[in-house]
C-alpha atoms as a PDB file:
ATOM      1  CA  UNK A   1     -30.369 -78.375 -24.868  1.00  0.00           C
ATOM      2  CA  UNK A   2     -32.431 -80.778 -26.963  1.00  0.00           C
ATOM      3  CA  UNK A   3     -32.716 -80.140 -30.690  1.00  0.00           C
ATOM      4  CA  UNK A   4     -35.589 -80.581 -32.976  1.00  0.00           C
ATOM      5  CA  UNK A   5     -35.492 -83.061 -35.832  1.00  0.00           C
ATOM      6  CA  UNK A   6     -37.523 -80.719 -37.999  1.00  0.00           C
ATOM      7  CA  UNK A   7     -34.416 -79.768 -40.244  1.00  0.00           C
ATOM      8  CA  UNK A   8     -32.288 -82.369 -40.093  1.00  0.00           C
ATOM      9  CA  UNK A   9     -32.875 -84.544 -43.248  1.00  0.00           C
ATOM     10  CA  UNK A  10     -32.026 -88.339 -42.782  1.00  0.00           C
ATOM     11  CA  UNK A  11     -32.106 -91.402 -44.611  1.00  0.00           C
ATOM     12  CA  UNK A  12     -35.303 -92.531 -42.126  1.00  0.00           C
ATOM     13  CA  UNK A  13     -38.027 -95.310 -43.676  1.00  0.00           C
ATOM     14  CA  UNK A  14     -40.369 -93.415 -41.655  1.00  0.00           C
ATOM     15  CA  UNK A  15     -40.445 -89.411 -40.221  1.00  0.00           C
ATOM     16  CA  UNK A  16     -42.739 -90.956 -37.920  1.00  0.00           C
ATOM     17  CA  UNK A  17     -40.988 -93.295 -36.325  1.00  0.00           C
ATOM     18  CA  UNK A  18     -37.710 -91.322 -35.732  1.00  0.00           C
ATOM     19  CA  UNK A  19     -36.808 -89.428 -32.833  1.00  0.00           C
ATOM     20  CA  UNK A  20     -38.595 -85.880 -32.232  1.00  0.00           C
ATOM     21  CA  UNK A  21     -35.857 -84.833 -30.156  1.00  0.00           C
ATOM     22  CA  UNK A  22     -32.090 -85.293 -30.517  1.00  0.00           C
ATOM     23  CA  UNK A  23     -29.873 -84.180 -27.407  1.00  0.00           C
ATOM     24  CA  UNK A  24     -28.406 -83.159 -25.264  1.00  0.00           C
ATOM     25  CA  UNK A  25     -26.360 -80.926 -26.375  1.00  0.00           C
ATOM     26  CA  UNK A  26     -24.084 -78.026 -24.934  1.00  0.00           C
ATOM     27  CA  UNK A  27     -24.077 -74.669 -25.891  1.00  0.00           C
ATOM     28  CA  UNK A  28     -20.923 -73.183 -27.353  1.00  0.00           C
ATOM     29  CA  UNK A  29     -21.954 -69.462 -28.100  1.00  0.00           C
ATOM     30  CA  UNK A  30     -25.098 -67.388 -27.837  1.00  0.00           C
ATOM     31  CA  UNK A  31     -24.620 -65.519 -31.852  1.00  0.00           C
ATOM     32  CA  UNK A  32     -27.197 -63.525 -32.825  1.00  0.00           C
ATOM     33  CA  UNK A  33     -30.193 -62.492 -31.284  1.00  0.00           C
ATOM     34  CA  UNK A  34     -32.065 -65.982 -31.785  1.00  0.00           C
ATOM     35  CA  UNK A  35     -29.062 -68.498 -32.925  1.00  0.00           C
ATOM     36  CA  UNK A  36     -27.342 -70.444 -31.075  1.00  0.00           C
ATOM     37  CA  UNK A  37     -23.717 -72.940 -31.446  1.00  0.00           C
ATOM     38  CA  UNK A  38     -24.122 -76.105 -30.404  1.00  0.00           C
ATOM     39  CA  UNK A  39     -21.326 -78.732 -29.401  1.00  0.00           C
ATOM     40  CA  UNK A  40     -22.469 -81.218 -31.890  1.00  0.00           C
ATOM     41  CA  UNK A  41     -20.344 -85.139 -31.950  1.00  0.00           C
ATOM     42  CA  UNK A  42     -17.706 -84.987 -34.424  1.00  0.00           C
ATOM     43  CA  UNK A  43     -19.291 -87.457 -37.163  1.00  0.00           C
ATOM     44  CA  UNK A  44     -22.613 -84.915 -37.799  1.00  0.00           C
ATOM     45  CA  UNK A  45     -22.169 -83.497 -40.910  1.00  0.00           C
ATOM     46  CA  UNK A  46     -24.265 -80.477 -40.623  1.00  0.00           C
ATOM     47  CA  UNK A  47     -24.235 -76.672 -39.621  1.00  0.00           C
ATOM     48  CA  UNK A  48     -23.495 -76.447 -35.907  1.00  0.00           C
ATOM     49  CA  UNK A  49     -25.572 -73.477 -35.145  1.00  0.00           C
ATOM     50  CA  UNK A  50     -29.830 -73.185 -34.682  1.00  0.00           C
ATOM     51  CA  UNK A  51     -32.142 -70.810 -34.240  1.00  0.00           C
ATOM     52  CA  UNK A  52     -33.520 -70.710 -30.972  1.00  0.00           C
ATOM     53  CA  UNK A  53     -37.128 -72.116 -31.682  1.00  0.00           C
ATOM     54  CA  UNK A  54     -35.768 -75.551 -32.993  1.00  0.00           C
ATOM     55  CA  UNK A  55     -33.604 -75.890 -29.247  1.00  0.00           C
ATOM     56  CA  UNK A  56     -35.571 -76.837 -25.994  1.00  0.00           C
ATOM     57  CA  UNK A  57     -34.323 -76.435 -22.790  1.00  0.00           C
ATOM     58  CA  UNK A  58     -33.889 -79.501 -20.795  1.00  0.00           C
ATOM     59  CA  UNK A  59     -35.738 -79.961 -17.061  1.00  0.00           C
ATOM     60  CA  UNK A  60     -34.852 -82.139 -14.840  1.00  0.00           C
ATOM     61  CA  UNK A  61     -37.613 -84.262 -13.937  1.00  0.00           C
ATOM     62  CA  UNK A  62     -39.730 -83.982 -10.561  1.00  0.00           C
ATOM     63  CA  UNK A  63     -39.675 -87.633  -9.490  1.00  0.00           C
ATOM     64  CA  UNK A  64     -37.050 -90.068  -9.732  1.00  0.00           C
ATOM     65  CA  UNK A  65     -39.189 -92.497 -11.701  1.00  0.00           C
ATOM     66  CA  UNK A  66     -39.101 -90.406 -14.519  1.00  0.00           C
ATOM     67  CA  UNK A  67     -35.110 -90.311 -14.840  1.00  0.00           C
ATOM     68  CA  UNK A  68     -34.192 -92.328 -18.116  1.00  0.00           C
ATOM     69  CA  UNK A  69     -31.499 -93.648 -19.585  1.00  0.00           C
ATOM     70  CA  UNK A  70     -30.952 -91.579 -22.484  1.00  0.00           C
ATOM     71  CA  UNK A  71     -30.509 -93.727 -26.023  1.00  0.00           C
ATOM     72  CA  UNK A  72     -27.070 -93.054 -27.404  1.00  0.00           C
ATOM     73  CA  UNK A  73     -26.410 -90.525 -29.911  1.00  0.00           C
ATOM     74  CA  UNK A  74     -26.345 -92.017 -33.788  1.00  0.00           C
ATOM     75  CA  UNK A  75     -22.811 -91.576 -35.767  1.00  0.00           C
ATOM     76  CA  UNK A  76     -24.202 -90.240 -39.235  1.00  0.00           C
ATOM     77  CA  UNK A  77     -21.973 -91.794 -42.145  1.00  0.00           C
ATOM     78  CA  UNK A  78     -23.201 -90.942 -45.555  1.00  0.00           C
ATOM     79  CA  UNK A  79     -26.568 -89.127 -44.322  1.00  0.00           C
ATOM     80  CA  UNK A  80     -27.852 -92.400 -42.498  1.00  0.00           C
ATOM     81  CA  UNK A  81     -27.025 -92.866 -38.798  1.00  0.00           C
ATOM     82  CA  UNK A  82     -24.960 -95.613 -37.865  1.00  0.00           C
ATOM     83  CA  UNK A  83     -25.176 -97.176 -33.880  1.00  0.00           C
ATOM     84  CA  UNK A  84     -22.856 -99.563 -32.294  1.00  0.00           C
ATOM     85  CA  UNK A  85     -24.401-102.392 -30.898  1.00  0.00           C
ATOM     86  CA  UNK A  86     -23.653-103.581 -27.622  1.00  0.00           C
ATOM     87  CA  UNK A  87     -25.994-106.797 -26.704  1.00  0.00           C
ATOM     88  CA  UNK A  88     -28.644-108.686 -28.826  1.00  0.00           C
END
């Protein structure tokens, strides 16, 4: 599942220029009627469990041109996500 960035409050320069989407993510348990637990990495310090409209369901794409590389997911230390860079 992906997850919305519309709740998730980080230490961005620019709302704009951050990710819409961060993922993928597994589902733990269906609680609720509309909430979901997600398997979120272990340095995220927030609430593990959404309501249903901010998750998307991923699709796998129709040609294999569109299959990306998916960017890493950010550590978040102190609020502000943290990557590990691998070549310059």
């Amino acid at each position: 599942m992906w997850l919305e960035n519309k709740n998730i409050h980080l230490n961005q320069s620019s709302k704009k220029l951050d990710q819409k989407r961060y993922g993928l993510f597994r589902i733990l348990k269906d609680i609720g009627l509309e909430a979901f637990q997600l398997d979120l990495p272990k340095g995220w310090m927030i609430h593990n469990v959404f309501n249903e409209d901010l998750l998307t369901r991923c699709k796998e794409p129709h040609y294999k041109e569109q299959y990306m590389k998916l960017a890493p997911l950010p550590t978040i230390i102190n609020e502000e996500e943290e990557y590990k860079v691998e070549e310059v």
